[in-house]
Protein backbone atom coordinates (compact mmCIF):
# COMPACT_ATOMS: atom_id res chain seq x y z
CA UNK A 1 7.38 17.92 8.83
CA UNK A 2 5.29 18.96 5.88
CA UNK A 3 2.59 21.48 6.42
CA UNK A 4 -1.24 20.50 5.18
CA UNK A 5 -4.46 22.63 5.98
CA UNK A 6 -4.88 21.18 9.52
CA UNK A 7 -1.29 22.21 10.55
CA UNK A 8 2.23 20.42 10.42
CA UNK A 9 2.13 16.56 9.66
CA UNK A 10 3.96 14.42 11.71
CA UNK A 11 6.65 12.08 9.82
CA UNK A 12 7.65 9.01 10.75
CA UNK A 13 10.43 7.16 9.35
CA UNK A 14 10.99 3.32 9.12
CA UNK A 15 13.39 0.92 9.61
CA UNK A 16 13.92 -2.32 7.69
CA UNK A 17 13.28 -4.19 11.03
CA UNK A 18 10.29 -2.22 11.76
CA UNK A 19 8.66 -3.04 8.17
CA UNK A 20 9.58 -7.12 9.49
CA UNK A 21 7.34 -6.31 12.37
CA UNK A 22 4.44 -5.05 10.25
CA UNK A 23 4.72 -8.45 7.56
CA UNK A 24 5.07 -10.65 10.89
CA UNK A 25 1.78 -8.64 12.53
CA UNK A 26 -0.10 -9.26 9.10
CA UNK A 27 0.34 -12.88 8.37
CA UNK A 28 -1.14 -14.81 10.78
CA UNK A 29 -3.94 -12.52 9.61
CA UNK A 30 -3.72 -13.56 6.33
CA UNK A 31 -3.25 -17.05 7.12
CA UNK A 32 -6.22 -17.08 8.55
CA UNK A 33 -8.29 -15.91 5.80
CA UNK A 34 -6.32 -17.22 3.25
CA UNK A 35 -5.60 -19.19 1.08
CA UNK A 36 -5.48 -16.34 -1.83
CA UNK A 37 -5.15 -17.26 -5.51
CA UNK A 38 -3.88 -14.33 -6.48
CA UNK A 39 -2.08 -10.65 -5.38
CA UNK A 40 -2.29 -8.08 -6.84
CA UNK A 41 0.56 -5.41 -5.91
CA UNK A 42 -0.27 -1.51 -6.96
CA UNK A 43 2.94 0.28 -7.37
CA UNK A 44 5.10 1.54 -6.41
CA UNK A 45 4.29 1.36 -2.59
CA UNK A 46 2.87 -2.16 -2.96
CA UNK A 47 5.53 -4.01 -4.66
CA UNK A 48 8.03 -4.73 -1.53
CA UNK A 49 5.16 -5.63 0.85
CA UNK A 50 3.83 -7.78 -1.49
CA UNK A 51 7.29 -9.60 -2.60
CA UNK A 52 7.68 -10.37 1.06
CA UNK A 53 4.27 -11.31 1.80
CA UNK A 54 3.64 -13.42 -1.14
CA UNK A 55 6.36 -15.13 -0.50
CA UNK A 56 5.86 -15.92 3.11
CA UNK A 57 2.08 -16.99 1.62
CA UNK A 58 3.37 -18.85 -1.28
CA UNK A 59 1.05 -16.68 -3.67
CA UNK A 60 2.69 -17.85 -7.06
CA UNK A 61 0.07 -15.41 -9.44
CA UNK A 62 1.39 -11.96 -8.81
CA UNK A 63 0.27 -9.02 -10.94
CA UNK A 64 0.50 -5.30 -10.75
CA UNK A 65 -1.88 -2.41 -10.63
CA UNK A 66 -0.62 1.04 -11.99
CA UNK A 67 -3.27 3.75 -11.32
CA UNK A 68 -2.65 7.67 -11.05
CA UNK A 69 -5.02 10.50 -10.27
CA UNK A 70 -4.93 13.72 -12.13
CA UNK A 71 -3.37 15.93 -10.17
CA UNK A 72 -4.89 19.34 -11.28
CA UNK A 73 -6.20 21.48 -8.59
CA UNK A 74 -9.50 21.39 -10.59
CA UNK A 75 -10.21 18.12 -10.49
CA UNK A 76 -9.55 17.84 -6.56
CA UNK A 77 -10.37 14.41 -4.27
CA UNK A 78 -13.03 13.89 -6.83
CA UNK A 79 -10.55 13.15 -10.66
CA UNK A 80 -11.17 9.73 -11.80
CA UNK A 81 -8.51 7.44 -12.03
CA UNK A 82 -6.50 6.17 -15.06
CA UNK A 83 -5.21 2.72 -14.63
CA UNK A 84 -2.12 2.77 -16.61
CA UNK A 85 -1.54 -0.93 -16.40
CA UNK A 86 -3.82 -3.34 -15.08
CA UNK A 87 -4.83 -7.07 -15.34
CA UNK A 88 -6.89 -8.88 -17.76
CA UNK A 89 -10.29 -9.47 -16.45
CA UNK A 90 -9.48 -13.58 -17.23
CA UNK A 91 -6.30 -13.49 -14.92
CA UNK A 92 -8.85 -12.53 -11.84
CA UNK A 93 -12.18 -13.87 -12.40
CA UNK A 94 -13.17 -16.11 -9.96
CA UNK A 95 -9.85 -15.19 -7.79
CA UNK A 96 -9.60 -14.82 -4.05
CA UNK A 97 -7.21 -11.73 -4.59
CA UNK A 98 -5.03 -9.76 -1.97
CA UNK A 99 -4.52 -6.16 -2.98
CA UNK A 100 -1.34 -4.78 -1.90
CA UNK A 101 -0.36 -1.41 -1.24
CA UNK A 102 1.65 0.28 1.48
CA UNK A 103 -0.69 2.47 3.07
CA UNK A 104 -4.44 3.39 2.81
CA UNK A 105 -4.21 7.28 3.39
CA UNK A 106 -7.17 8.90 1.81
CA UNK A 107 -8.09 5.27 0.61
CA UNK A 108 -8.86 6.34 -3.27
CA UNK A 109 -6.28 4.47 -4.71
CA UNK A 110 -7.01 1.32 -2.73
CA UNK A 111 -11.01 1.54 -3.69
CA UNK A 112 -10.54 2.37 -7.06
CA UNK A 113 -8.64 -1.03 -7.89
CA UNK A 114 -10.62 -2.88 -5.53
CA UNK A 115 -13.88 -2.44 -7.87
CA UNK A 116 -11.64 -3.29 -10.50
CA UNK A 117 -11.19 -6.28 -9.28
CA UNK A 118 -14.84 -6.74 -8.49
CA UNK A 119 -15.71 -5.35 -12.05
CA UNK A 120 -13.37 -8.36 -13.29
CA UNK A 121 -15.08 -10.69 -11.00
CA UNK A 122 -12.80 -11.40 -8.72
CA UNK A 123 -13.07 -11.61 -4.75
CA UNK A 124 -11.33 -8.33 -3.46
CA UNK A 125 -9.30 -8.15 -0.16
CA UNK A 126 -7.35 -4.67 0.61
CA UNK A 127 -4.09 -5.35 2.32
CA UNK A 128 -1.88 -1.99 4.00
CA UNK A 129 1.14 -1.84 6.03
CA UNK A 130 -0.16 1.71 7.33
CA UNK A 131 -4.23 2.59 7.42
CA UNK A 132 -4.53 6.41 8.27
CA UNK A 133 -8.61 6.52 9.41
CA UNK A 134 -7.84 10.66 9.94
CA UNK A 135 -7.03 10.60 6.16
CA UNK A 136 -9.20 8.71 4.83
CA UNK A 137 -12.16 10.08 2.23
CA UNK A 138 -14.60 6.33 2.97
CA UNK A 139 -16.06 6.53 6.30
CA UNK A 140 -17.59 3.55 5.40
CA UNK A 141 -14.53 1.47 4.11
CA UNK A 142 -11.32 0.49 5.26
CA UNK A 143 -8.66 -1.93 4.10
CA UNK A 144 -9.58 -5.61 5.37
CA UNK A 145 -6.01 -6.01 6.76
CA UNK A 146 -3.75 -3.55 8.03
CA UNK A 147 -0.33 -3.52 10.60
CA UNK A 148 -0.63 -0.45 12.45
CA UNK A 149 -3.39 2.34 12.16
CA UNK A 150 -1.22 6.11 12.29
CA UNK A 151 -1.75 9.99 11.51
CA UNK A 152 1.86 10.40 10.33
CA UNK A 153 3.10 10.29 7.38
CA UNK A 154 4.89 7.33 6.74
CA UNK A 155 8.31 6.83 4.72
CA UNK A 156 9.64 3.96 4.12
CA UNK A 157 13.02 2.24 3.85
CA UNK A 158 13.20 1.66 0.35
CA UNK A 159 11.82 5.19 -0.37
CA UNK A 160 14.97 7.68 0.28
CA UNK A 161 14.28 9.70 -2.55
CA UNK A 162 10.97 11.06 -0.21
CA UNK A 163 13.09 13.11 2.31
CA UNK A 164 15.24 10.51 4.73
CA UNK A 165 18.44 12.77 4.53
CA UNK A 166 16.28 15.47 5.67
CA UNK A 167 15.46 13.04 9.26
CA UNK A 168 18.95 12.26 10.63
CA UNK A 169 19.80 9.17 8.86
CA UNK A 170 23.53 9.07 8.17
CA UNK A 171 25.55 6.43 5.99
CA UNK A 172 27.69 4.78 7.92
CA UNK A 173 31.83 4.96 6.70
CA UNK A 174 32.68 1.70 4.98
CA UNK A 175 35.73 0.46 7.25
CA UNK A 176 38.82 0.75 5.37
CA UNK A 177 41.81 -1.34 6.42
């Protein structure tokens, strides 16, 4: 558990089948409001969610959103964003466009590309594995579809490098004739 101002955070670690769970929860959602012309997938939480569901949607445009927030103690919750690779405005005008990412924890990073998209005229739809509402800075916003609402923090299969050794997991032996 990692400490914050509030006390410990709880951790939760996921499984590969668990993150199936979470696409099959979302896309009957999705189908529903679908169809979307485009996704676009902010890295690097957002890329294997998306894969999977833009596959399962048959979204052929894909494009990727790179954005990072200062992270001086001076500029706090409040440092504007750099986008450090975004699309052109032509490749979303006009477009119904899923945004990807794998949770919305204090929601900046989500917003931030979302009025990007908007700027670019496009038609915006946030899309989370995880929404944490505890964490969140927008009272007033939330992403339009999410899998499961928690107040963990969340680490994912594909992100090892983020503490799984430190929860239990072991290898397994290869079997060796």
């Amino acid at each position: 558990m990692s400490a914050s101002p509030r006390g410990p955070m709880r951790t939760e670690a996921l499984t590969w089948p668990d993150v199936d769970k979470l696409i099959d929860y979302l896309l009957p959602q999705l189908q529903m409001a679908g169809p979307f012309d485009a996704m676009l997938l902010i890295t690097r939480g957002g890329i294997i969610p998306g894969g999977l569901l833009g596959e399962a949607l048959r979204v052929r445009h894909t494009l990727i959103a790179a954005v990072d927030f200062p992270g001086t103690e001076r500029a706090g919750l409040m440092a504007w964003p750099a986008f450090l690779q975004f699309p052109q405005t032509e490749l979303l005008e006009g477009r119904r466009t899923l945004i990807v990412d794998d949770v919305w924890g204090s929601g900046r990073t989500s917003t931030a590309v979302r009025g990007r998209v908007e700027g670019a005229g496009g038609i915006p739809f946030n899309c989370v594995l995880h929404f944490n509402p505890y964490r969140s800075l927008f009272t007033k916003s939330k992403p339009d579809f999410y899998a499961a609402t928690t107040d963990a923090y969340i680490i994912f299969p594909w992100e090892i490098d983020r503490g799984i050794e430190g929860l239990g997991y072991v290898e397994p032996e290869p079997d060796v004739n």
